[in-house]
Structure formats: structure tokens, C-alpha cells
PDB file of N, CA and C in Angstrom:
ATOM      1  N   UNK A   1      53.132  64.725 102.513  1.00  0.00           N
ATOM      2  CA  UNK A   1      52.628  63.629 103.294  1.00  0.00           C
ATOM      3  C   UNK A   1      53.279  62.350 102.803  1.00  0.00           C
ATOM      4  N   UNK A   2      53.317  61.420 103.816  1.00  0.00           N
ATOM      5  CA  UNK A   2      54.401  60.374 103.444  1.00  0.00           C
ATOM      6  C   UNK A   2      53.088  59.269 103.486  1.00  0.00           C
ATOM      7  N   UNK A   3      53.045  58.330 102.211  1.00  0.00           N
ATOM      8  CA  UNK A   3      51.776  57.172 102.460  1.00  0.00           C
ATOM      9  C   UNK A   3      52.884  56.218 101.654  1.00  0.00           C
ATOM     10  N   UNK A   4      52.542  54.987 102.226  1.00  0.00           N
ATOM     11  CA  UNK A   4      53.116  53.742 101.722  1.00  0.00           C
ATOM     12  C   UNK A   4      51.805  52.854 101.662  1.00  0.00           C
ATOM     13  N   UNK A   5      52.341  51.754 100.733  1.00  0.00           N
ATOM     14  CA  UNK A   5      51.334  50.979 100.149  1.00  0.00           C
ATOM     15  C   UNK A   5      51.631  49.804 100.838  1.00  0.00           C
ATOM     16  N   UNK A   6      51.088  49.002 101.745  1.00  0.00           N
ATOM     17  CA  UNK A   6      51.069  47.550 102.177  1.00  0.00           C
ATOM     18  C   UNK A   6      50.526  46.249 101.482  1.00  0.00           C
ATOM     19  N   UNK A   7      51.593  45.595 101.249  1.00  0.00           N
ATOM     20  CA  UNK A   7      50.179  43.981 100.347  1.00  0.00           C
ATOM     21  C   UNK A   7      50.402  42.949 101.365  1.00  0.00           C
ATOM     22  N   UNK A   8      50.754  43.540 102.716  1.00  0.00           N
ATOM     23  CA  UNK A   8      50.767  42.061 103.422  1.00  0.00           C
ATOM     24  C   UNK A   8      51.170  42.345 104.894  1.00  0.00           C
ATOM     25  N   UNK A   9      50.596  41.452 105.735  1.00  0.00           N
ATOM     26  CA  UNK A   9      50.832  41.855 107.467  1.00  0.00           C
ATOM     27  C   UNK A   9      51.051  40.562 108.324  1.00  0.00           C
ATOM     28  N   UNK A  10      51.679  40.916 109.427  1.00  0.00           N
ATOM     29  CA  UNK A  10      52.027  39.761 110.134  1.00  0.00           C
ATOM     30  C   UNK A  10      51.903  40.334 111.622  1.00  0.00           C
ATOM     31  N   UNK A  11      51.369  39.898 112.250  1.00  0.00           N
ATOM     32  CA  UNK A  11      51.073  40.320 113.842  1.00  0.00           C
ATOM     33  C   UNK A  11      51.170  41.603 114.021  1.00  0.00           C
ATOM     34  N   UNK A  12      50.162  42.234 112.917  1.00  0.00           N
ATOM     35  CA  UNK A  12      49.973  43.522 113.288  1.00  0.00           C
ATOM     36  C   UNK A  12      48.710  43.766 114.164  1.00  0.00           C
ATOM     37  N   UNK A  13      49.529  45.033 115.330  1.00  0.00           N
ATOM     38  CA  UNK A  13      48.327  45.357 116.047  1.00  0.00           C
ATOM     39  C   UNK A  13      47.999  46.551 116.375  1.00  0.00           C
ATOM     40  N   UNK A  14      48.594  47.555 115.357  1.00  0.00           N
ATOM     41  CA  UNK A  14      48.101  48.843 115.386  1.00  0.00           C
ATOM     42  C   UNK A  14      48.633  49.210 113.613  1.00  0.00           C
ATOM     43  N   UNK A  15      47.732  50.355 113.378  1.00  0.00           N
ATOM     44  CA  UNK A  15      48.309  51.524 112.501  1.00  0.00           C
ATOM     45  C   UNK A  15      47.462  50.866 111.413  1.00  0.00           C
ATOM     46  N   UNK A  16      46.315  51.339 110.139  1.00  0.00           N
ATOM     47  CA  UNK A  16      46.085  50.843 109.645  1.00  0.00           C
ATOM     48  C   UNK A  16      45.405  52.566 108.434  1.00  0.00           C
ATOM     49  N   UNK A  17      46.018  51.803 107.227  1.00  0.00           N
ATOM     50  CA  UNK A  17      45.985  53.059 106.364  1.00  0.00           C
ATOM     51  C   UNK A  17      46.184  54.705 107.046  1.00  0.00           C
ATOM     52  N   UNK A  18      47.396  54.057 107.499  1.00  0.00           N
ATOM     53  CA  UNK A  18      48.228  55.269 107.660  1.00  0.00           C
ATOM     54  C   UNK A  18      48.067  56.200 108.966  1.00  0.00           C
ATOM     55  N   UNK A  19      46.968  55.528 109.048  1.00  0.00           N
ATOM     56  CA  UNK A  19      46.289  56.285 111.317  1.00  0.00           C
ATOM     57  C   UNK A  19      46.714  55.739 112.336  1.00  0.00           C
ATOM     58  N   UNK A  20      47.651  55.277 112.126  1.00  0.00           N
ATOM     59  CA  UNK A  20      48.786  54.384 113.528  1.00  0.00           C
ATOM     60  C   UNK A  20      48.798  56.013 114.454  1.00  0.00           C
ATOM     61  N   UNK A  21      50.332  55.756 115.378  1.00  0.00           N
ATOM     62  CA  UNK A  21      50.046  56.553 116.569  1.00  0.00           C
ATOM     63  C   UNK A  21      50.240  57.721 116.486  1.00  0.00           C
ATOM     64  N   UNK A  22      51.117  57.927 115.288  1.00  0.00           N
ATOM     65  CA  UNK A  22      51.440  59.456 114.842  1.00  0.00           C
ATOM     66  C   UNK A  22      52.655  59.966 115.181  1.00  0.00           C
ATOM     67  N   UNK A  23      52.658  61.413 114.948  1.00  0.00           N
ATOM     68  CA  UNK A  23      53.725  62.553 115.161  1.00  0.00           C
ATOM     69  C   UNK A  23      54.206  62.384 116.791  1.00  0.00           C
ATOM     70  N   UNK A  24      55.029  62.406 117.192  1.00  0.00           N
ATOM     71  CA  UNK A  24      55.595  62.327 118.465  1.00  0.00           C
ATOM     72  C   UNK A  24      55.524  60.741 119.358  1.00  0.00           C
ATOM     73  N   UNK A  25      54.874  59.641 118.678  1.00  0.00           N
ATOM     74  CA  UNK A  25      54.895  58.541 119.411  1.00  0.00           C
ATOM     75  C   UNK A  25      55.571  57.644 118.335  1.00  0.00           C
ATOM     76  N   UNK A  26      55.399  57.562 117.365  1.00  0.00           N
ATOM     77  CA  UNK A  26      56.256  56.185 116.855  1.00  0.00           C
ATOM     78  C   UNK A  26      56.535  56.697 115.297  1.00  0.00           C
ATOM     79  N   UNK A  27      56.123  57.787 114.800  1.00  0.00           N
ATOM     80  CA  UNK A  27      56.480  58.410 113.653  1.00  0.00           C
ATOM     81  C   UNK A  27      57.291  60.149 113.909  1.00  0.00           C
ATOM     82  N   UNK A  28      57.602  60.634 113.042  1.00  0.00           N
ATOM     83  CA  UNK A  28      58.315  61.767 112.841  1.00  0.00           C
ATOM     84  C   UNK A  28      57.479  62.811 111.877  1.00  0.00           C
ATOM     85  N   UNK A  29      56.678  61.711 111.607  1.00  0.00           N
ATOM     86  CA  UNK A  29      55.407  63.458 111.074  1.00  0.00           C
ATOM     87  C   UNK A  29      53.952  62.979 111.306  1.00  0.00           C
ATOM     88  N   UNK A  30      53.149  63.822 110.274  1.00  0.00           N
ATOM     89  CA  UNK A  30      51.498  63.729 110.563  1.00  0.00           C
ATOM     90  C   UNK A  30      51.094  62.415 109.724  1.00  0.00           C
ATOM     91  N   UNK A  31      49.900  61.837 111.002  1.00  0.00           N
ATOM     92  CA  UNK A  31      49.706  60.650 109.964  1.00  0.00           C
ATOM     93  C   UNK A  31      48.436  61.720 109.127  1.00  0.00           C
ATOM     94  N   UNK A  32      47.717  60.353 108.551  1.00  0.00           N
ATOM     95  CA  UNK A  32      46.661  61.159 107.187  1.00  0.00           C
ATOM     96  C   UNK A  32      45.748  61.795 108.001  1.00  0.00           C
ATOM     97  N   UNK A  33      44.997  61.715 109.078  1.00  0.00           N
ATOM     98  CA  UNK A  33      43.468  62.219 109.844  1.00  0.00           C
ATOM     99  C   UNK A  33      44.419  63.676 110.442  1.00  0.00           C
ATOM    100  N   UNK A  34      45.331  63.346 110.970  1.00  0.00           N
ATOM    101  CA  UNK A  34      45.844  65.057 111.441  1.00  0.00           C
ATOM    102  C   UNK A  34      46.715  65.796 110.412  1.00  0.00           C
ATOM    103  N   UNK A  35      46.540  65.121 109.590  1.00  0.00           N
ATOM    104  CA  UNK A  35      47.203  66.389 108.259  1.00  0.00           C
ATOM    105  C   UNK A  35      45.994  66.804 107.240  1.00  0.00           C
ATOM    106  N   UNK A  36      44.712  65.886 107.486  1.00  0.00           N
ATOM    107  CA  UNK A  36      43.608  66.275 106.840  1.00  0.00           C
ATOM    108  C   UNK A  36      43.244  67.306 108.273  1.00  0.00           C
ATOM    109  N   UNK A  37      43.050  67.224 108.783  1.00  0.00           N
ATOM    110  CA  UNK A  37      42.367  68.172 110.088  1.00  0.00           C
ATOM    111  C   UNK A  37      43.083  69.420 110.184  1.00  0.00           C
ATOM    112  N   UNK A  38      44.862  69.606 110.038  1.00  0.00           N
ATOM    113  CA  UNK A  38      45.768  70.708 110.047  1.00  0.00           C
ATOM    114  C   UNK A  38      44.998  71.219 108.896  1.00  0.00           C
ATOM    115  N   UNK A  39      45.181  70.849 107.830  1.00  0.00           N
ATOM    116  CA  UNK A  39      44.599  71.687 106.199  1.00  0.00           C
ATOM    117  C   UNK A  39      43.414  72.197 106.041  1.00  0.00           C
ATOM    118  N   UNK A  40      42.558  72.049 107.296  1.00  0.00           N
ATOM    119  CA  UNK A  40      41.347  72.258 107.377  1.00  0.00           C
ATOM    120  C   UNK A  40      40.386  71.774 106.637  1.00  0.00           C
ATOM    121  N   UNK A  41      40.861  70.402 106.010  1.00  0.00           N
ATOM    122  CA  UNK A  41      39.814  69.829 105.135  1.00  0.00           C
ATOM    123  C   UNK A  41      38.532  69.028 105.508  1.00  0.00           C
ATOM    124  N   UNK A  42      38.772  68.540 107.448  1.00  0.00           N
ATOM    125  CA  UNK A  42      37.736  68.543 108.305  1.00  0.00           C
ATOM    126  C   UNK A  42      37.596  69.153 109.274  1.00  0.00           C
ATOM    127  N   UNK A  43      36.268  69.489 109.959  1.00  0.00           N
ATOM    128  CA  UNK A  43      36.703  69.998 111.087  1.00  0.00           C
ATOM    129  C   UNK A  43      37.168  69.382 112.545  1.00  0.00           C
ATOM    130  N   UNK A  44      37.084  68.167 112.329  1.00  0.00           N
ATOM    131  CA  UNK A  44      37.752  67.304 113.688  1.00  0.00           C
ATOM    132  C   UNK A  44      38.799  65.947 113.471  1.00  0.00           C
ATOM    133  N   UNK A  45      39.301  65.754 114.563  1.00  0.00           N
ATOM    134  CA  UNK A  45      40.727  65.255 114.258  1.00  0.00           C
ATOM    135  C   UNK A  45      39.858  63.585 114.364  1.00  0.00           C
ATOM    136  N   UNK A  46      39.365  63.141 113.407  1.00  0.00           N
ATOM    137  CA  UNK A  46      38.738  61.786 114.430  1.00  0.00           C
ATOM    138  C   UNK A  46      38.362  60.926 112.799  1.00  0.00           C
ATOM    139  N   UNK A  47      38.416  59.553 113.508  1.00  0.00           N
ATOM    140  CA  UNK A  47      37.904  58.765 112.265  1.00  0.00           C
ATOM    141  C   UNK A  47      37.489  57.683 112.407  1.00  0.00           C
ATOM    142  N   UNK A  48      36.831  56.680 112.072  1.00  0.00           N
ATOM    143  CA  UNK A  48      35.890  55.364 112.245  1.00  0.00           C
ATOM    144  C   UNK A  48      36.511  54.421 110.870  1.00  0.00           C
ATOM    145  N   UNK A  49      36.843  52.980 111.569  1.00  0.00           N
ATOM    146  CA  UNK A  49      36.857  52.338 110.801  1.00  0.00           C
ATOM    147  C   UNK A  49      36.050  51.088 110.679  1.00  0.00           C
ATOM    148  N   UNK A  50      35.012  50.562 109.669  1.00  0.00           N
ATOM    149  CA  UNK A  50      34.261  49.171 109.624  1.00  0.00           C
ATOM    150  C   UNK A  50      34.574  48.204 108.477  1.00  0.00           C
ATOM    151  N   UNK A  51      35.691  47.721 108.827  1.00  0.00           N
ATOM    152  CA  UNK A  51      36.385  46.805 108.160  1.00  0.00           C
ATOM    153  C   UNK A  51      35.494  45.335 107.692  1.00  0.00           C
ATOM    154  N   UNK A  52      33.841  45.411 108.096  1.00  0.00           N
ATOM    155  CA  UNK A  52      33.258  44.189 107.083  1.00  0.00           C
ATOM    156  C   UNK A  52      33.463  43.029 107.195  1.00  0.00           C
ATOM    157  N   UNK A  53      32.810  42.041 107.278  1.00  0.00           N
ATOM    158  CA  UNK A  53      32.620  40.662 107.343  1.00  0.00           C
ATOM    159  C   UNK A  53      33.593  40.312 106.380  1.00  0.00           C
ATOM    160  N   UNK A  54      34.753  39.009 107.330  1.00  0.00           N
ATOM    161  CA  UNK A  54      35.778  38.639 106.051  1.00  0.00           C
ATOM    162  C   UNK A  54      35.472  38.234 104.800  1.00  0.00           C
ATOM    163  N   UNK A  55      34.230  37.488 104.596  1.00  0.00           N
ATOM    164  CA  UNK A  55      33.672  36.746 103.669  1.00  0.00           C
ATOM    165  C   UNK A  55      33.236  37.667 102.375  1.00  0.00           C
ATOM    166  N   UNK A  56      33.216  38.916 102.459  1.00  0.00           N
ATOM    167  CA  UNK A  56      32.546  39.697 101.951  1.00  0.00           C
ATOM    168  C   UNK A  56      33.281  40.557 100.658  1.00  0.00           C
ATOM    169  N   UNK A  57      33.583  40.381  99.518  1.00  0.00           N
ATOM    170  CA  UNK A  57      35.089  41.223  98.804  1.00  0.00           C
ATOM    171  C   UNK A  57      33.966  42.786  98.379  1.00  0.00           C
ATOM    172  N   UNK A  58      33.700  43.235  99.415  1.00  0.00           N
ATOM    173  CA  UNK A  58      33.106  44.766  98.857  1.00  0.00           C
ATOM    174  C   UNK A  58      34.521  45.894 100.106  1.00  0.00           C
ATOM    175  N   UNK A  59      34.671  45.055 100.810  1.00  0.00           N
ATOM    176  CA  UNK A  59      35.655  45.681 101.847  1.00  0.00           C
ATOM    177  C   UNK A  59      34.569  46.693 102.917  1.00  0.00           C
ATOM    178  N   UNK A  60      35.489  47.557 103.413  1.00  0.00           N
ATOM    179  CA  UNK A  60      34.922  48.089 104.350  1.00  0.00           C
ATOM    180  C   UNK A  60      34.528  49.670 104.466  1.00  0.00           C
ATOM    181  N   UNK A  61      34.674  50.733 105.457  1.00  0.00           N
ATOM    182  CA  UNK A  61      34.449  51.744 104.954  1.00  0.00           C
ATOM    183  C   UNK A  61      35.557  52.606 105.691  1.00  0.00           C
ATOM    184  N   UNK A  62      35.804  53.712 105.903  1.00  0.00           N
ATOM    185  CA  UNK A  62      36.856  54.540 106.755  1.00  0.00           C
ATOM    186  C   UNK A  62      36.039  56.063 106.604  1.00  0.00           C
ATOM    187  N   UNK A  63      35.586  56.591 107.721  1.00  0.00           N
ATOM    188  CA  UNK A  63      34.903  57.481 107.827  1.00  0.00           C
ATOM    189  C   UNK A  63      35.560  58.959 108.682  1.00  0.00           C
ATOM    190  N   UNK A  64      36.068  59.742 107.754  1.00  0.00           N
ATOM    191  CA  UNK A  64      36.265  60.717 108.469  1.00  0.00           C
ATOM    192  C   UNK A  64      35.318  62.230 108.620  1.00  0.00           C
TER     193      UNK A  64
END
């Protein structure tokens, strides 16, 4: 699995820890939710993100 580390963004409007559009639309392999779902480590291809009040340094959550 291919993960890169980001410290900074500029008019971004998709893809975020690594769940952008994926295999066949703008990458060449699995992002992280369908290579956790291929391995059978969940049973569905799906994930939630609540990224938290800016004000707040506890951050947010990512729920698969």
C-alpha cells in the first residue's frame, strides 16, 4: 500500500488521508478503505469522516 504524509494544502477539494477517488479514476492502485475491505479486515467498502470544530486541537474522527 502506497500512503504519503501531507503537512500542508492549497485548494484542495478532494482526497483526504488517502480516500480520494481511487484505483481506475485518478490513481493506479487501492486507496486505504478498499485495500482494508479487499483484506477482509472490514466487511464494507465505506467510511465517515468528522473533521471537528476548527477551534478545537483534539481533531476529528475517521470511521470505518
Amino acid at each position: 500500500m502506497i500512503i504519503g504524509v501531507g503537512k500542508g494544502s492549497h485548494d484542495l477539494s478532494f482526497g483526504i488521508a488517502g480516500v480520494g477517488h481511487g484505483n481506475g479514476f485518478n490513481l493506479l492502485y487501492n486507496h486505504l478503505i478498499v485495500e482494508i475491505y479487499e483484506q477482509g479486515v472490514s466487511a464494507s467498502c465505506a467510511f465517515s469522516v468528522a473533521l471537528g470544530p476548527k477551534d478545537i486541537n483534539d481533531g476529528g474522527t475517521v470511521l470505518i
